[in-house]
N, C-alpha and C. Protein backbone atom coordinates (compact mmCIF):
# COMPACT_ATOMS: atom_id res chain seq x y z
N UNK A 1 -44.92 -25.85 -45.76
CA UNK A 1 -45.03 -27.21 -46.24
C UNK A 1 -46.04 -27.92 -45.35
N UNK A 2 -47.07 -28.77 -46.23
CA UNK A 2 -47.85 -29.29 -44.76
C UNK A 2 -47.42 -30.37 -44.85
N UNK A 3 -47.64 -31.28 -43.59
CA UNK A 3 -46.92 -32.42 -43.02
C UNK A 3 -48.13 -33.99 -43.99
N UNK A 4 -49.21 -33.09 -44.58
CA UNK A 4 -50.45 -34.13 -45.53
C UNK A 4 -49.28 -34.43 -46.40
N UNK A 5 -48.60 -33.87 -46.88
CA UNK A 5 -47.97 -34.39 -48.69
C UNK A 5 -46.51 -35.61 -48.17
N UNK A 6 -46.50 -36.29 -46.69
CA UNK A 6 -46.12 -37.06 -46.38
C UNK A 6 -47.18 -38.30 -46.83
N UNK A 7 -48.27 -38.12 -47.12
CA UNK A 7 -49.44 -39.43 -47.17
C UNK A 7 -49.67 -40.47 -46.21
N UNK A 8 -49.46 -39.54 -45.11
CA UNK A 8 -49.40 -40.37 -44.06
C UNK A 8 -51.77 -40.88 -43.49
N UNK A 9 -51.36 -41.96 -43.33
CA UNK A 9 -52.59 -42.40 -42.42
C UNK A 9 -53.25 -42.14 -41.38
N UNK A 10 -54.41 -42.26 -40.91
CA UNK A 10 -54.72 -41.18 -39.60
C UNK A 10 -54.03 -41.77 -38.40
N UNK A 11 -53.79 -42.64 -38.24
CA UNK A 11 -53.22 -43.96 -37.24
C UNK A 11 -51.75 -43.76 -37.13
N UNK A 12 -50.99 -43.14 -38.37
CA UNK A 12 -49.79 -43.47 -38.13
C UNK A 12 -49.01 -42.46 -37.20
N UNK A 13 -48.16 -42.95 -36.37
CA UNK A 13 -47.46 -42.25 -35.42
C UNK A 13 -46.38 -40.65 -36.13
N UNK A 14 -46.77 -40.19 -35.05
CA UNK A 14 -46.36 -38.41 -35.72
C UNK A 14 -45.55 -38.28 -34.22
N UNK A 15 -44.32 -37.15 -34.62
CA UNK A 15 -43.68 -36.79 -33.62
C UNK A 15 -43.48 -35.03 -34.06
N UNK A 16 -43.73 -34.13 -33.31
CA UNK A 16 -43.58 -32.89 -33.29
C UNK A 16 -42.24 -32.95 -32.18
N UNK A 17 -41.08 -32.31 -32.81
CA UNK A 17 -39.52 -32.37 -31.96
C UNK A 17 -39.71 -30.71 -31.47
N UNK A 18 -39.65 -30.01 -30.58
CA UNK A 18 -39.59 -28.59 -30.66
C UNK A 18 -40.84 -27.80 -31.01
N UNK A 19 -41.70 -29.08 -30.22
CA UNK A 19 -43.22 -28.37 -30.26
C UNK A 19 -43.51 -26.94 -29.90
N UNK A 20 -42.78 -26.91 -28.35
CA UNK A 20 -43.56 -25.41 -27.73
C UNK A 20 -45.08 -25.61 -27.78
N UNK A 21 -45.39 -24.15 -27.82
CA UNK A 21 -46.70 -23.61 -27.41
C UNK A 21 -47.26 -23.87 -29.04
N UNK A 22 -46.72 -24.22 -30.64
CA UNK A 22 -46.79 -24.46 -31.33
C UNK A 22 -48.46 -25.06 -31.38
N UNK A 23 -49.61 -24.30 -32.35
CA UNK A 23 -50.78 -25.17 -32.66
C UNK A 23 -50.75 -26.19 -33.79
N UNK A 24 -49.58 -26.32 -34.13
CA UNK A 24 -48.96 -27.50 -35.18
C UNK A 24 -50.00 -29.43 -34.31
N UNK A 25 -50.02 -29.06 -32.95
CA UNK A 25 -50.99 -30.67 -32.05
C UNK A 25 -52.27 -30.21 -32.69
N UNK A 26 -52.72 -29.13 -32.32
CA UNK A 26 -54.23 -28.78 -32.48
C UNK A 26 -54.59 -29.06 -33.76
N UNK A 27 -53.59 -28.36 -34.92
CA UNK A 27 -54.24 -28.80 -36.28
C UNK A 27 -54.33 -30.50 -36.62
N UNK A 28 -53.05 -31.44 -36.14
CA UNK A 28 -53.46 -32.56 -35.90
C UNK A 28 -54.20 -33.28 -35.86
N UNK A 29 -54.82 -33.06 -34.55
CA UNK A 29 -55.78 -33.90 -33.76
C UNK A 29 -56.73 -33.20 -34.65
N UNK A 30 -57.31 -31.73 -35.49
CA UNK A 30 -58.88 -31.50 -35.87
C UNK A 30 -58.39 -32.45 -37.16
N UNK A 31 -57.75 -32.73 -37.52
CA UNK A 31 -57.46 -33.06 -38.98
C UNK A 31 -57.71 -34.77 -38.79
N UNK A 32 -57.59 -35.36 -37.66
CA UNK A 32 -58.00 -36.68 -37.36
C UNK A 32 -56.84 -37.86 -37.42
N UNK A 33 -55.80 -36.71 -37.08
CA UNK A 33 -54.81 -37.79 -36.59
C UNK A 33 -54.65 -38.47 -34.98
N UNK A 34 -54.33 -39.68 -34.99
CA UNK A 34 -54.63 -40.06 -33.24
C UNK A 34 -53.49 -40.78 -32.57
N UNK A 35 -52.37 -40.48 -33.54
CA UNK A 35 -51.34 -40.85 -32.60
C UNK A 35 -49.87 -39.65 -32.45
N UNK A 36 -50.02 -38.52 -31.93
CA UNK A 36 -49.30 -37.58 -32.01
C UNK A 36 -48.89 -37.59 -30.48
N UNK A 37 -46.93 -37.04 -30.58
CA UNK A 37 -46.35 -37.03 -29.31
C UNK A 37 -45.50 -35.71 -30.04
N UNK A 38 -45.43 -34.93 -28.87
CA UNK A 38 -44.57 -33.49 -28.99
C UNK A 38 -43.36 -33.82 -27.90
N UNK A 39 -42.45 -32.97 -28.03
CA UNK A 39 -41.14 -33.18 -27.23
C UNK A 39 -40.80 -32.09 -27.61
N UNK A 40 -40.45 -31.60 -26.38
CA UNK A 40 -39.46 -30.18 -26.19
C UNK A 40 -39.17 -30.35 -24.66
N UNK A 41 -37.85 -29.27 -24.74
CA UNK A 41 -37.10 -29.24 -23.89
C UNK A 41 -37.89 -28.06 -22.97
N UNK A 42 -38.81 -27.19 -23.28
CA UNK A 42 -39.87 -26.37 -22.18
C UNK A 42 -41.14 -26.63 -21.81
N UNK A 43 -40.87 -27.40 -20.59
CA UNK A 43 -42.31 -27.79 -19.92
C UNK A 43 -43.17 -26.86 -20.24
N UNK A 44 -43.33 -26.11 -19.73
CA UNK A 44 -43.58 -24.62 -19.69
C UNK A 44 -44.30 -24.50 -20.62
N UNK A 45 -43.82 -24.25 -22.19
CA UNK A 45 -44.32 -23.97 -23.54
C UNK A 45 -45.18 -25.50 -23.95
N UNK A 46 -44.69 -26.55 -23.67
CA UNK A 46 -46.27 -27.90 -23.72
C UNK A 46 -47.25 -27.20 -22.71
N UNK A 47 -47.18 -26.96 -21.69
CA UNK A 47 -48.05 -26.55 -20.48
C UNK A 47 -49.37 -25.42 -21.11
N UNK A 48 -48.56 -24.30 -22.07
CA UNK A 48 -49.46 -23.80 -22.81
C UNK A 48 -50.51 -24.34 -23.93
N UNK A 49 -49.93 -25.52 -24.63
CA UNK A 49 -50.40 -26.18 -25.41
C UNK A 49 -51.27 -27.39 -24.96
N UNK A 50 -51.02 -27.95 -23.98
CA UNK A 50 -51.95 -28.69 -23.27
C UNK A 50 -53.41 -27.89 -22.45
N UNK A 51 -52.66 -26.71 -21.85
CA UNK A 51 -54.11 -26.21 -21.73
C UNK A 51 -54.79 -25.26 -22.35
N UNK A 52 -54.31 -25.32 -23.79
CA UNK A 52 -54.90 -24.83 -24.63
C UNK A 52 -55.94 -25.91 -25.42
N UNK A 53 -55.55 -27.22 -25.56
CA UNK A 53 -55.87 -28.13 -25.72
C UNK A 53 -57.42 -28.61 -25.01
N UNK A 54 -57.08 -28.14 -23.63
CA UNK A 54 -58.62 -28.88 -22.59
C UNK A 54 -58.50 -30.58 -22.56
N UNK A 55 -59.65 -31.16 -22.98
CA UNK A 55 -59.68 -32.40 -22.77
C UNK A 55 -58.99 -32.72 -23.79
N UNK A 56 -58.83 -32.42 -24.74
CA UNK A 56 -58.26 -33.22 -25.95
C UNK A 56 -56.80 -33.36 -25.93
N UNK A 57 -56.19 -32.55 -24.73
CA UNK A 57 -54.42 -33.07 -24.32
C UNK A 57 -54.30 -34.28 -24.01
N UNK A 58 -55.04 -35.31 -23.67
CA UNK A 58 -55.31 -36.45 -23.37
C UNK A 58 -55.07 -37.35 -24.52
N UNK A 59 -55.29 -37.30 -25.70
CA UNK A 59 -55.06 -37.93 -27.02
C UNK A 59 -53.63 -37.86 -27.41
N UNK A 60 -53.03 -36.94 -26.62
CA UNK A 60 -51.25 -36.48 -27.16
C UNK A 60 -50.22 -37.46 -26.24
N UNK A 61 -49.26 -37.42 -26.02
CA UNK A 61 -47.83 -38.19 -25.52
C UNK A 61 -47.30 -37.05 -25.34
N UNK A 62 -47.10 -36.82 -24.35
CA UNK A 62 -46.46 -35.09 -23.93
C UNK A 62 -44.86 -35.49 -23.51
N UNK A 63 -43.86 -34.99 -24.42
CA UNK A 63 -42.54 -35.41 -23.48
C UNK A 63 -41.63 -33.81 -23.21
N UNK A 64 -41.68 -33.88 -22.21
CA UNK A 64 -40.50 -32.86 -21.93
C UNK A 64 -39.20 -33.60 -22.06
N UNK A 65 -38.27 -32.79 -22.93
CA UNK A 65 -37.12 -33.78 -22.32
C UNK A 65 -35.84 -32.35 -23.91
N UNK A 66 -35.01 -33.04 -24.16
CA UNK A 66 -33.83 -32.93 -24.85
C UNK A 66 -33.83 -33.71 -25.77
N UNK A 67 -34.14 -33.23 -26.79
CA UNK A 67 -33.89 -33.63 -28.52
C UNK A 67 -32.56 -34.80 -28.59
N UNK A 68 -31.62 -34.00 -27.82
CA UNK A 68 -29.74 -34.37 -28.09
C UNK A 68 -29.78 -35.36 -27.31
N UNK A 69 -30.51 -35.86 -25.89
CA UNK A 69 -30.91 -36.59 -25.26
C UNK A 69 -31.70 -37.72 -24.74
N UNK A 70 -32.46 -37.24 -25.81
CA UNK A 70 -33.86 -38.59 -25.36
C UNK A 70 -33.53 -39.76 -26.04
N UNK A 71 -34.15 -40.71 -25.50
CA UNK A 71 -33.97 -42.11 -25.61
C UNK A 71 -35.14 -42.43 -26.29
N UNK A 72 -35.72 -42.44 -27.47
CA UNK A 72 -36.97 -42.83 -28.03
C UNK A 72 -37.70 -44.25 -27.20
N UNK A 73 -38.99 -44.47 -27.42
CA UNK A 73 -38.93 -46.12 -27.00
C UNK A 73 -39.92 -46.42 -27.75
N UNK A 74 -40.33 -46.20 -28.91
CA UNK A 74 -40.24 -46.45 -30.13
C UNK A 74 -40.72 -45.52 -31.40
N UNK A 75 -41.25 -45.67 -32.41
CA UNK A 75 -40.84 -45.43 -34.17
C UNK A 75 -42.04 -44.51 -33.78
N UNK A 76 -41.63 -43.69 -35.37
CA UNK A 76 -42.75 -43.03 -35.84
C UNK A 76 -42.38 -42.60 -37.36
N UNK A 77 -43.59 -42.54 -37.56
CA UNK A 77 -44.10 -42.56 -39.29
C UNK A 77 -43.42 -41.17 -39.96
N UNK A 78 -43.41 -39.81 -39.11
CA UNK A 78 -43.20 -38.42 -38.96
C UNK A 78 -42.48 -38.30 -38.08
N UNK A 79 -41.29 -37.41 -38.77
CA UNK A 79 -40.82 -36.38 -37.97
C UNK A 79 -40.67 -35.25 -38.03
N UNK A 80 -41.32 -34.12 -37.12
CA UNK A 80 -41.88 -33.35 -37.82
C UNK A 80 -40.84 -32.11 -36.73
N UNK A 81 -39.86 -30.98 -37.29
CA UNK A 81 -38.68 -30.08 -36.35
C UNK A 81 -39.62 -28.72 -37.06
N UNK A 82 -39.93 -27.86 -36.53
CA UNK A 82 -39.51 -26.61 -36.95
C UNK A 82 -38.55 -25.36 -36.17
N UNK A 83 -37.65 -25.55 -36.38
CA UNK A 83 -36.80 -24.63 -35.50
C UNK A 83 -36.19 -25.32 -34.78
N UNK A 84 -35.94 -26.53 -34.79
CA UNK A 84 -35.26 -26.98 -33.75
C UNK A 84 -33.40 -26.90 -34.41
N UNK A 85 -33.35 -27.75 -35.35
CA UNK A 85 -32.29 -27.75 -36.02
C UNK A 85 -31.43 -26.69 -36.42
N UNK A 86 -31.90 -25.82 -36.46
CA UNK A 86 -30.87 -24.25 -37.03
C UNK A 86 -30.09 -24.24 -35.89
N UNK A 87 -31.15 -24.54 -34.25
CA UNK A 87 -30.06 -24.09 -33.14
C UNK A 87 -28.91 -24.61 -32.70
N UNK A 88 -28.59 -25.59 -34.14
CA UNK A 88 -27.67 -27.00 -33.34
C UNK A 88 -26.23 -26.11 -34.07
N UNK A 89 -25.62 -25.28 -33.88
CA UNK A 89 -24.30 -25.03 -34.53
C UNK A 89 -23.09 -25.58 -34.69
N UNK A 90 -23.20 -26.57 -33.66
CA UNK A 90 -22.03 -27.18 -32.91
C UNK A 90 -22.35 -28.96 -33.53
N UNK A 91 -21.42 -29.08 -34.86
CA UNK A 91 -21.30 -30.27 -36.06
C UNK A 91 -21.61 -31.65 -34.63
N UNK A 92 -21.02 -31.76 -33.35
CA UNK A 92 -21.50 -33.17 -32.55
C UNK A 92 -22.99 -32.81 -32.58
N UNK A 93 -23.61 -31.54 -32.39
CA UNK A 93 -24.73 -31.86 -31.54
C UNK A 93 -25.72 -32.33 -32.95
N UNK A 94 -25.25 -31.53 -34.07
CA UNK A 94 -26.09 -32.22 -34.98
C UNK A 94 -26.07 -33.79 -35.70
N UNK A 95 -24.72 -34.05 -35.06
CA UNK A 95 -24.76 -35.91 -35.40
C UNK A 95 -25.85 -36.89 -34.44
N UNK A 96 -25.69 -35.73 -33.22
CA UNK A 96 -26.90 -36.46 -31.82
C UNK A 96 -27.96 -36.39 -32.37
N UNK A 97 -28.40 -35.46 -32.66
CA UNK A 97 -29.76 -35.31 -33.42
C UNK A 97 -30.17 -36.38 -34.72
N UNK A 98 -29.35 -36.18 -35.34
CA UNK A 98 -29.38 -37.65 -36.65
C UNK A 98 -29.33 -38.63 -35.84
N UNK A 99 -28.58 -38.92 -34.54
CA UNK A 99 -28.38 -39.99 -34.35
C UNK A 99 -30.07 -40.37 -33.65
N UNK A 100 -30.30 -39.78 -32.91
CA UNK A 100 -31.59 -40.12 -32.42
C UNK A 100 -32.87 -39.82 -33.44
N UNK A 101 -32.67 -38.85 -34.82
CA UNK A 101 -33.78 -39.07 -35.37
C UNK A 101 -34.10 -40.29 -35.82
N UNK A 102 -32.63 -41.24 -36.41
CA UNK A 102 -32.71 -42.49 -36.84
C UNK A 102 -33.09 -43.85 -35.95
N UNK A 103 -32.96 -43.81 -34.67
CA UNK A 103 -33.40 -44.23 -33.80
C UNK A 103 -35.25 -43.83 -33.73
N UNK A 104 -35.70 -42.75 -34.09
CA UNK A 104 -36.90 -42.55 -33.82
C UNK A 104 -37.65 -42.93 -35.04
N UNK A 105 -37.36 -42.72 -36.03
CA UNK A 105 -38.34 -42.76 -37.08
C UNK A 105 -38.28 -44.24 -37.62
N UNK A 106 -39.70 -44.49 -38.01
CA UNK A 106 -39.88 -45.95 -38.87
C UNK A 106 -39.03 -46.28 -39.89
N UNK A 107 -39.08 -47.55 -40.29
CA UNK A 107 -37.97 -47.65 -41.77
C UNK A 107 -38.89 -47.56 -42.82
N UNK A 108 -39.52 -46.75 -42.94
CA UNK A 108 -40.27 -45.89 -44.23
C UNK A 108 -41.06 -44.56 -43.98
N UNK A 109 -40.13 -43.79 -43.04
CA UNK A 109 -40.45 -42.82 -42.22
C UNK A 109 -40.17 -41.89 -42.99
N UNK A 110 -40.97 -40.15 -42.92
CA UNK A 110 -40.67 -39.13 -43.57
C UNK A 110 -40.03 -38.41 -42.53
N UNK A 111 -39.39 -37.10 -42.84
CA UNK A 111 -38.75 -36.19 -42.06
C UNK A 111 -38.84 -34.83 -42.80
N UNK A 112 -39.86 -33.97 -41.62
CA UNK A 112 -40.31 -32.93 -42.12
C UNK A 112 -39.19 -31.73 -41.03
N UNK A 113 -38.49 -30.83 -41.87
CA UNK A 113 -37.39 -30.31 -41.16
C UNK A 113 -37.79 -28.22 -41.97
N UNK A 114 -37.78 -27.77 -40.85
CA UNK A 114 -37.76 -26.59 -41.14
C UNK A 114 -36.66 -25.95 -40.36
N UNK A 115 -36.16 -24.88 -40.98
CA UNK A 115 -35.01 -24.28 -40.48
C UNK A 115 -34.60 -22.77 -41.69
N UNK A 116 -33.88 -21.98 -40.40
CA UNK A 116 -33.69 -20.83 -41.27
C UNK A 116 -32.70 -20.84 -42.38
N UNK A 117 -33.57 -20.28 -43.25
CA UNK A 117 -32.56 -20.08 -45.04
C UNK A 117 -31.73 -19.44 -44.68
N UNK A 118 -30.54 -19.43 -46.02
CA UNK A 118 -29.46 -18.70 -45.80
C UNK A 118 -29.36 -17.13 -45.12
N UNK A 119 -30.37 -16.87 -45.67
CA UNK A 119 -30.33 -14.92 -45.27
C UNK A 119 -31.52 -14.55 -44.23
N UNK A 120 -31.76 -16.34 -43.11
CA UNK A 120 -31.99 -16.01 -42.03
C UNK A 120 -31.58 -15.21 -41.06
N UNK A 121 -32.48 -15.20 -39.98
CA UNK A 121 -31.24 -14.35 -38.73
C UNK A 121 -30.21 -14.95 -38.16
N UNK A 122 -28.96 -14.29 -37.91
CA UNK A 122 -27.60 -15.33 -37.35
C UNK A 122 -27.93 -15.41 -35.99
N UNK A 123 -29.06 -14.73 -35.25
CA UNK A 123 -29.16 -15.35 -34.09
C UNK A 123 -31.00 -15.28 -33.76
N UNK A 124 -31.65 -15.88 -32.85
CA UNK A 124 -32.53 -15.95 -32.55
C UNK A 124 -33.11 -16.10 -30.41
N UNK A 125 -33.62 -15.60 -29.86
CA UNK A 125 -33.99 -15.83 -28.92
C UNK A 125 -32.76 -15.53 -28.06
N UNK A 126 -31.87 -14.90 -28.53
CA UNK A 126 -30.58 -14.54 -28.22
C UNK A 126 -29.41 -15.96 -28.44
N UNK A 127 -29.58 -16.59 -29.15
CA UNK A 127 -28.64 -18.08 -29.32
C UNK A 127 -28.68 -18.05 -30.62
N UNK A 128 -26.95 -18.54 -31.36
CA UNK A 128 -26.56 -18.39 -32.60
C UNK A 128 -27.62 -19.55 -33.38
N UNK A 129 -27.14 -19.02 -34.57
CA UNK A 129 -28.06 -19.98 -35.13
C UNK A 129 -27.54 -20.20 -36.55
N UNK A 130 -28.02 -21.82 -37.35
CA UNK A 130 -27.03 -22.37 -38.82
C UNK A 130 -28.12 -22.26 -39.21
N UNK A 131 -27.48 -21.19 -40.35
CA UNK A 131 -28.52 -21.19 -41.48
C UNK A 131 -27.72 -22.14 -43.13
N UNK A 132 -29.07 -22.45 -43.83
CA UNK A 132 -28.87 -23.47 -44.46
C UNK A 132 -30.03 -22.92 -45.79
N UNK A 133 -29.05 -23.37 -47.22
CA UNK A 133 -29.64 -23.32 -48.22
C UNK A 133 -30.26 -24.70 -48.21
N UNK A 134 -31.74 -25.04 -48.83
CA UNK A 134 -32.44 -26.13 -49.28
C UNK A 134 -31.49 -27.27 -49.33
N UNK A 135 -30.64 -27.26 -50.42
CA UNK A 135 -29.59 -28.01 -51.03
C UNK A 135 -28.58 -28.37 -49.76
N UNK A 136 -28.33 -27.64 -48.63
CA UNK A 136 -27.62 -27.53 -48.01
C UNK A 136 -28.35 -27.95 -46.75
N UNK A 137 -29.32 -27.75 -46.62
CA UNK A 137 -30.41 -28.62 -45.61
C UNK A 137 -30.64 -30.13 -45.46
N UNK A 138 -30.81 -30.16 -47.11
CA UNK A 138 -30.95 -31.55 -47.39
C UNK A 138 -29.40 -32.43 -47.32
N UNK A 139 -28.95 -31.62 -47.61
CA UNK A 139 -27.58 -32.51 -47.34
C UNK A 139 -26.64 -32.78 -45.71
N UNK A 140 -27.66 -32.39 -44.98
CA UNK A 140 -27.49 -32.28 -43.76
C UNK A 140 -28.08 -34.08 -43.04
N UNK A 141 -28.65 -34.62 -43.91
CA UNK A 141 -29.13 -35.62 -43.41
C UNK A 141 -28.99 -36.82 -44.77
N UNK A 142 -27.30 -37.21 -44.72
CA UNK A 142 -27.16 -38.31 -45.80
C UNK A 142 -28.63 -39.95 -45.70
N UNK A 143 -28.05 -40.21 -46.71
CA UNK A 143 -28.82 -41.32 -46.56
C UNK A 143 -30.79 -40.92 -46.83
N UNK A 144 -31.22 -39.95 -46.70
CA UNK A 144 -32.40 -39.47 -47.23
C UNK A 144 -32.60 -38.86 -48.66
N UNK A 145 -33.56 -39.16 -48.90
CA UNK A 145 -33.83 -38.52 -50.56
C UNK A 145 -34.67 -37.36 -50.14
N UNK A 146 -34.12 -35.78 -50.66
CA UNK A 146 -35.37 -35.21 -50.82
C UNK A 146 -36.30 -35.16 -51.48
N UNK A 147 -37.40 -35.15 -50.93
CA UNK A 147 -38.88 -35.33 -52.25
C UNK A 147 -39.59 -33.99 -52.03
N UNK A 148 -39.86 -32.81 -51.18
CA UNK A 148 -39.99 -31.94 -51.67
C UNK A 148 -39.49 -30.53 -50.46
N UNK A 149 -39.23 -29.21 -51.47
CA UNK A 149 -38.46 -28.35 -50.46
C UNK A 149 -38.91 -27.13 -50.43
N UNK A 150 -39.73 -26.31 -50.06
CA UNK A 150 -39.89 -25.01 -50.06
C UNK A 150 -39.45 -24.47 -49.20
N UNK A 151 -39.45 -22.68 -49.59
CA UNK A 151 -38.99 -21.52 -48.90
C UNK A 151 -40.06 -21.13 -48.53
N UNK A 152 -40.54 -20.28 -47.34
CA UNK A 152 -41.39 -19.53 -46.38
C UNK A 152 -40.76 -18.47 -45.80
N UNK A 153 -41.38 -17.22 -45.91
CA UNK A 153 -41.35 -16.04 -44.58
C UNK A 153 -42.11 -16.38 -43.25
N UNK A 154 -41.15 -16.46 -42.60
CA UNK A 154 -42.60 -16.35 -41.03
C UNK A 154 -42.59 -15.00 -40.57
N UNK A 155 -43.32 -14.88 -40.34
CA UNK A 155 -44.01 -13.48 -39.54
C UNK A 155 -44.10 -13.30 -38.22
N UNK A 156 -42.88 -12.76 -37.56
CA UNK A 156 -42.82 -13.28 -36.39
C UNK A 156 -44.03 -12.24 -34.89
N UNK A 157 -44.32 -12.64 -34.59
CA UNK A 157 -45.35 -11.55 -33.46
C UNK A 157 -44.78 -10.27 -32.92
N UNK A 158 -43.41 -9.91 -33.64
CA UNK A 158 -42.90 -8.41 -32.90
C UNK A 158 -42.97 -7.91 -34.60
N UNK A 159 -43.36 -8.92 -35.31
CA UNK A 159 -43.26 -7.70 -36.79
C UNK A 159 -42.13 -8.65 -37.58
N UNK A 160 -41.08 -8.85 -37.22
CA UNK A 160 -40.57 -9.56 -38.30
C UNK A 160 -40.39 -10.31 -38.59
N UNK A 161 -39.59 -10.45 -39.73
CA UNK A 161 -39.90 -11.69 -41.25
C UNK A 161 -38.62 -12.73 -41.23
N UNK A 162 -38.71 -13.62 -40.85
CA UNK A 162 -37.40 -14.73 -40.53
C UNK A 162 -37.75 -15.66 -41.95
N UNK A 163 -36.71 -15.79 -42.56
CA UNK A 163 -36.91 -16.46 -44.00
C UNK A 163 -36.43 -18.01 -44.00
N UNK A 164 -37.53 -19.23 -44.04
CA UNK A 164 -37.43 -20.56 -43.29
C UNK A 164 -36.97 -21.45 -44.95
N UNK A 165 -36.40 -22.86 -44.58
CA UNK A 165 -36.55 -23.38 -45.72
C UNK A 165 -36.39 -24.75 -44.93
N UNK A 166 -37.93 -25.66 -46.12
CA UNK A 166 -38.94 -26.74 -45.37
C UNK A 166 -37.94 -28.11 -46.28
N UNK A 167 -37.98 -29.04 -45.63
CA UNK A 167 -37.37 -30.01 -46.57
C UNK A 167 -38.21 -31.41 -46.17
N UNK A 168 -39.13 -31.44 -46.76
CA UNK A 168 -39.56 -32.92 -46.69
C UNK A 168 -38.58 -34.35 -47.29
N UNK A 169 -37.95 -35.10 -46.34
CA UNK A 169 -37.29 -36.23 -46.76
C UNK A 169 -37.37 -37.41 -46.77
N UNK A 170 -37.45 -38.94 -46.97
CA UNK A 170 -37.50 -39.82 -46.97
C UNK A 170 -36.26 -41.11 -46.87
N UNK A 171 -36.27 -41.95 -45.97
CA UNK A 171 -35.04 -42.52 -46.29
C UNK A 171 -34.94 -43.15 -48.10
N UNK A 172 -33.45 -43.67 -48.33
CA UNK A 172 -33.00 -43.52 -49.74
C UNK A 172 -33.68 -45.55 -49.80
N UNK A 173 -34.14 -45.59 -50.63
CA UNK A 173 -34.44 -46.95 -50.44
C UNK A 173 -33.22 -48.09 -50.66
């Protein structure tokens, strides 16, 4: 799913949750967006992406920190998870997460959420993991309308095929 069929503006604020080493910034910034901030919980994996970046890490908002944790200090237009959400198994940690996406995003904000389909893997990186039909994705976040949902294979760099499902949402007006 690309994060364009949000119709978002080049100006408007974007948040990548569970960036990593992810070139999800790079396509960004060539695409001529200029207000993008990533957040993840591994310095480490921004560290790759920033100096993969060179000078142009300078245009980004780099946060290390905890999804379940952070304190936004203010909005954005996008919110953009891939993988972050499957790892939440545990029903509080995924209310933290709603609770701070709603805290983060604008009040005409999209929410771009990827996570493994049903006949994903039950675990990943060695940590369990919720898998979720479309229907069952989307209903993970009341109060949003879905407006559009696809399925994806990713291809993972040891060879295999983790089966994702994308849910672009909007709050319900």
């Amino acid at each position: 799913m690309s994060i364009t069929e949000a119709g978002l503006a080049a100006d408007d604020a974007i948040i990548d949750v569970g960036a990593g080493a992810s070139v999800l910034v790079d396509q960004l910034l060539q695409a001529g967006y200029s207000d993008v901030t990533t957040l993840d919980v591994a310095g480490d994996a921004l560290a790759v992406s920033r100096e993969r970046l060179g000078t142009d890490a300078d245009r980004v908002d780099w946060i290390v920190g905890d999804v379940l944790t952070w304190q936004p200090t203010r909005r954005f237009q996008l919110w953009h998870d891939r993988a972050v959400f499957h790892f939440l198994t545990n029903p509080a940690d995924r209310d933290r997460y709603r609770q701070v996406l709603q805290r983060a995003l604008a009040p005409d904000g999209h929410v771009v959420i990827g996570a493994f389909a049903e006949d994903g893997p039950p675990q990943c990186s060695g940590l369990p993991t919720a898998r979720h039909t479309i229907d069952q994705l989307a209903a993970q976040f009341p109060g949003f309308h879905l407006v559009k949902a696809v399925r994806n294979e990713h291809h993972t760099p040891a060879g295999g095929v983790q089966s994702f499902n994308w849910v672009l949402l909007t709050e319900r007006p």
